[in-house]
N, C-alpha and C. Protein backbone atom coordinates (compact mmCIF):
# COMPACT_ATOMS: atom_id res chain seq x y z
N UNK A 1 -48.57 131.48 -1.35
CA UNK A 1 -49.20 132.74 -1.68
C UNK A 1 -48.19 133.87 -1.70
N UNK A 2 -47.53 133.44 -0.94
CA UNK A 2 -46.36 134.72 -0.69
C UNK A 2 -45.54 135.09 -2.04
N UNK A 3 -45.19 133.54 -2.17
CA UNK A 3 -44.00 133.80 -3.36
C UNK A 3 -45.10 133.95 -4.99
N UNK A 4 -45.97 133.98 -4.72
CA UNK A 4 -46.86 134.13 -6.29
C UNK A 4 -47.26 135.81 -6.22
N UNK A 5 -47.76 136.38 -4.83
CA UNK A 5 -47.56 137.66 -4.81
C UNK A 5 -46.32 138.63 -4.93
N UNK A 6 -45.01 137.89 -4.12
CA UNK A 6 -43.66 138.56 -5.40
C UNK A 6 -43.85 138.49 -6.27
N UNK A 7 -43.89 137.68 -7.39
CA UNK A 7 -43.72 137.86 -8.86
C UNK A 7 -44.90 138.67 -9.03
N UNK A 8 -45.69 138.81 -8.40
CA UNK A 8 -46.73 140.02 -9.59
C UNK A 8 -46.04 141.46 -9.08
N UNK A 9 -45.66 141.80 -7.37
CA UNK A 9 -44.84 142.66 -7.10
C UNK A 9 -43.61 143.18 -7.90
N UNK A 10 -43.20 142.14 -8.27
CA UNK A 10 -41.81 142.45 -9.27
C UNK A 10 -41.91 142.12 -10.24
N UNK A 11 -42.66 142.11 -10.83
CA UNK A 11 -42.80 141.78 -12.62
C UNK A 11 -44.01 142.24 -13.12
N UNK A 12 -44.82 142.73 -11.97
CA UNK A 12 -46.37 143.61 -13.08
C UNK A 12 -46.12 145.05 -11.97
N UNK A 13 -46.33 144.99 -11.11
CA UNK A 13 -46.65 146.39 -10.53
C UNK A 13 -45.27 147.11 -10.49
N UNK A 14 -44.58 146.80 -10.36
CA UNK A 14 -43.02 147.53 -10.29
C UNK A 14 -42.94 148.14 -11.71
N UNK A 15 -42.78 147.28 -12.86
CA UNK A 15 -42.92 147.48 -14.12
C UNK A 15 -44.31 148.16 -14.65
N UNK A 16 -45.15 148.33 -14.25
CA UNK A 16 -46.09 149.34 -14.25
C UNK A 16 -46.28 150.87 -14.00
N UNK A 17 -45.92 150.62 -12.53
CA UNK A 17 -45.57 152.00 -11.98
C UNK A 17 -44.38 152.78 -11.92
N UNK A 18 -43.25 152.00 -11.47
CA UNK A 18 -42.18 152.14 -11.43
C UNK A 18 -41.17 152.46 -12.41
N UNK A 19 -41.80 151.40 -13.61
CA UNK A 19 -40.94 151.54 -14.75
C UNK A 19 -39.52 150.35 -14.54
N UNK A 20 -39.54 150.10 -13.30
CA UNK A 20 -38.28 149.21 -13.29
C UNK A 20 -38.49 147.56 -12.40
N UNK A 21 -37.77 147.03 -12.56
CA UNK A 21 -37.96 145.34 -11.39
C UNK A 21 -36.47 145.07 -10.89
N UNK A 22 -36.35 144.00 -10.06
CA UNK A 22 -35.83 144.00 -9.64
C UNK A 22 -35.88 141.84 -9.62
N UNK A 23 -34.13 141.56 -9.87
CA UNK A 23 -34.18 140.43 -9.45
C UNK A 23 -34.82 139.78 -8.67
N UNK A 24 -35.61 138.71 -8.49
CA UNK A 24 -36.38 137.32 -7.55
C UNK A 24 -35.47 136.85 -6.82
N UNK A 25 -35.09 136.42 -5.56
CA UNK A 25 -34.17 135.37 -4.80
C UNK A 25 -34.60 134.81 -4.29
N UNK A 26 -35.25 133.83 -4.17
CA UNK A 26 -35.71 132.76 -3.26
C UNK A 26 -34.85 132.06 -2.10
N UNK A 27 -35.21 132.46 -0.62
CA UNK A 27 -34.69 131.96 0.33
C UNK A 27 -34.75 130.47 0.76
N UNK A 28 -34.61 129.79 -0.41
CA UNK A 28 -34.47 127.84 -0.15
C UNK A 28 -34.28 127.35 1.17
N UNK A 29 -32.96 127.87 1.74
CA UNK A 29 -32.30 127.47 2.85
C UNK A 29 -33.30 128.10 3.95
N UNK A 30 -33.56 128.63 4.42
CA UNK A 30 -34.47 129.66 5.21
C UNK A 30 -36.30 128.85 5.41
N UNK A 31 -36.99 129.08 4.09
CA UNK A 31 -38.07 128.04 3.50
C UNK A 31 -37.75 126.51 4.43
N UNK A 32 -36.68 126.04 4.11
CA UNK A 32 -36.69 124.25 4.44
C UNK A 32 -36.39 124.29 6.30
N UNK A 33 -35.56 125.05 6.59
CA UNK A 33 -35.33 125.03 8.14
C UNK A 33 -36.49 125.96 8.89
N UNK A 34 -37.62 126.74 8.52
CA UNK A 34 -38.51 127.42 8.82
C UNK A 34 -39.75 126.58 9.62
N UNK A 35 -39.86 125.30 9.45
CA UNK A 35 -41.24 124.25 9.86
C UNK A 35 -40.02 123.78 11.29
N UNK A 36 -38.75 123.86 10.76
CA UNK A 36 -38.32 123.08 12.61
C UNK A 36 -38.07 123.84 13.66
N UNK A 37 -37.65 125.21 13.46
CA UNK A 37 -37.49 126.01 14.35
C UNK A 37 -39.00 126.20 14.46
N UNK A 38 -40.15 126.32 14.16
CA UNK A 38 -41.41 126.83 14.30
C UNK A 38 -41.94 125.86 15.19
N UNK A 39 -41.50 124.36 15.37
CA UNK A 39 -41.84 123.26 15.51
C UNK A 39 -41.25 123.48 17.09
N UNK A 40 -40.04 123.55 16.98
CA UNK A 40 -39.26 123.88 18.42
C UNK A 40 -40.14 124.90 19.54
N UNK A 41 -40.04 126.32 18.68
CA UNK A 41 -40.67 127.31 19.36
C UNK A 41 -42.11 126.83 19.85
N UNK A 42 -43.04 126.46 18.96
CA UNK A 42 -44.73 125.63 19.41
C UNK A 42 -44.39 124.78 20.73
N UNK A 43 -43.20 123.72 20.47
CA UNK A 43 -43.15 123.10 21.83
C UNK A 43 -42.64 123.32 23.41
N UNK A 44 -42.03 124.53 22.98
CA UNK A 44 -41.20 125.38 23.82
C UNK A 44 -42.58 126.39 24.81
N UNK A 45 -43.23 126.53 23.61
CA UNK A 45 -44.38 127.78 24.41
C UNK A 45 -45.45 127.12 25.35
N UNK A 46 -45.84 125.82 24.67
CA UNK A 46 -46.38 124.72 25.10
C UNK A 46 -45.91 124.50 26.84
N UNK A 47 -44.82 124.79 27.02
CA UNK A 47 -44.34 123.59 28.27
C UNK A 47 -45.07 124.40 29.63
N UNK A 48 -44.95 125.88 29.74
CA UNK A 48 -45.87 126.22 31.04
C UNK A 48 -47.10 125.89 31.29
N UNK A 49 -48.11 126.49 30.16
CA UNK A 49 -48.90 126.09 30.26
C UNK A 49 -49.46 124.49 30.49
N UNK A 50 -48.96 123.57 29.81
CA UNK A 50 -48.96 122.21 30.08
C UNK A 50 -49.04 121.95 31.19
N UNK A 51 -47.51 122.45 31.98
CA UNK A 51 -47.09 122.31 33.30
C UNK A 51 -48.14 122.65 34.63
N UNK A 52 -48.76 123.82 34.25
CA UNK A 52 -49.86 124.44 34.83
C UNK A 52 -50.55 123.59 35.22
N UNK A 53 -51.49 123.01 33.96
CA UNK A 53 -52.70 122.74 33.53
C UNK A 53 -52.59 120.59 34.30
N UNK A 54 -50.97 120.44 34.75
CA UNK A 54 -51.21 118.85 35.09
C UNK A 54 -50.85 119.33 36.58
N UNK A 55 -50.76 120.88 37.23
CA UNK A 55 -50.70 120.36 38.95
C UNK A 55 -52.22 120.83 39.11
N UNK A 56 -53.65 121.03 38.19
CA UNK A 56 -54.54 121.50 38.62
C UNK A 56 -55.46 119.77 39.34
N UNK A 57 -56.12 120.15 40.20
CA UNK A 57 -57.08 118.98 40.68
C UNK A 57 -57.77 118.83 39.54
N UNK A 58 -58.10 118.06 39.45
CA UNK A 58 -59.33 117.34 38.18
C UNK A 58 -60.46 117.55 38.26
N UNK A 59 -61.07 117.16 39.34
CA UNK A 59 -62.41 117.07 39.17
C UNK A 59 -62.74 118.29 39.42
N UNK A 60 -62.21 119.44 40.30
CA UNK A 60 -62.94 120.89 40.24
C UNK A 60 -62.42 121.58 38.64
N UNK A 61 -61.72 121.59 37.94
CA UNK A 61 -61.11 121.76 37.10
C UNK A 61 -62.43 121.21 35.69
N UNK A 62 -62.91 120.08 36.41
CA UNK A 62 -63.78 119.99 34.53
C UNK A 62 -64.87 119.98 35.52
N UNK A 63 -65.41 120.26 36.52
CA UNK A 63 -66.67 121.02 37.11
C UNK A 63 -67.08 122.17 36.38
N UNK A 64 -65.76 122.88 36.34
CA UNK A 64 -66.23 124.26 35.82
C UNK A 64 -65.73 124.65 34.82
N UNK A 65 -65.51 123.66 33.83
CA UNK A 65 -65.79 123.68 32.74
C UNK A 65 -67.31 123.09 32.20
């Protein structure tokens, strides 16, 4: 969605209002390494809470749930 809303940004509304556009660059490199660092960080944020959630007792724990 992102990159289909640039091109109308830079090729209808710029050129509309503006009168002018501006080259497209697509960040390829950035795009392909973006799902593993995201992947890292998710498992990274994950670990307290996890940690938490396995010194709780059990059975009072889904009581009150």
């Amino acid at each position: 969605c992102g990159i289909g809303l640039s091109f109308i940004l830079t090729w209808v509304v710029n050129r509309a209002f503006f009168h002018w556009t501006i080259g497209l660059e697509i960040p390829w490199k950035e795009i392909a390494v973006a799902p593993i660092w995201i992947t890292f960080v998710a498992l990274l944020a994950s670990l307290i809470p996890a940690w938490r959630a396995s010194r709780l007792p059990l059975a009072p724990a889904l009581r009150a749930e």
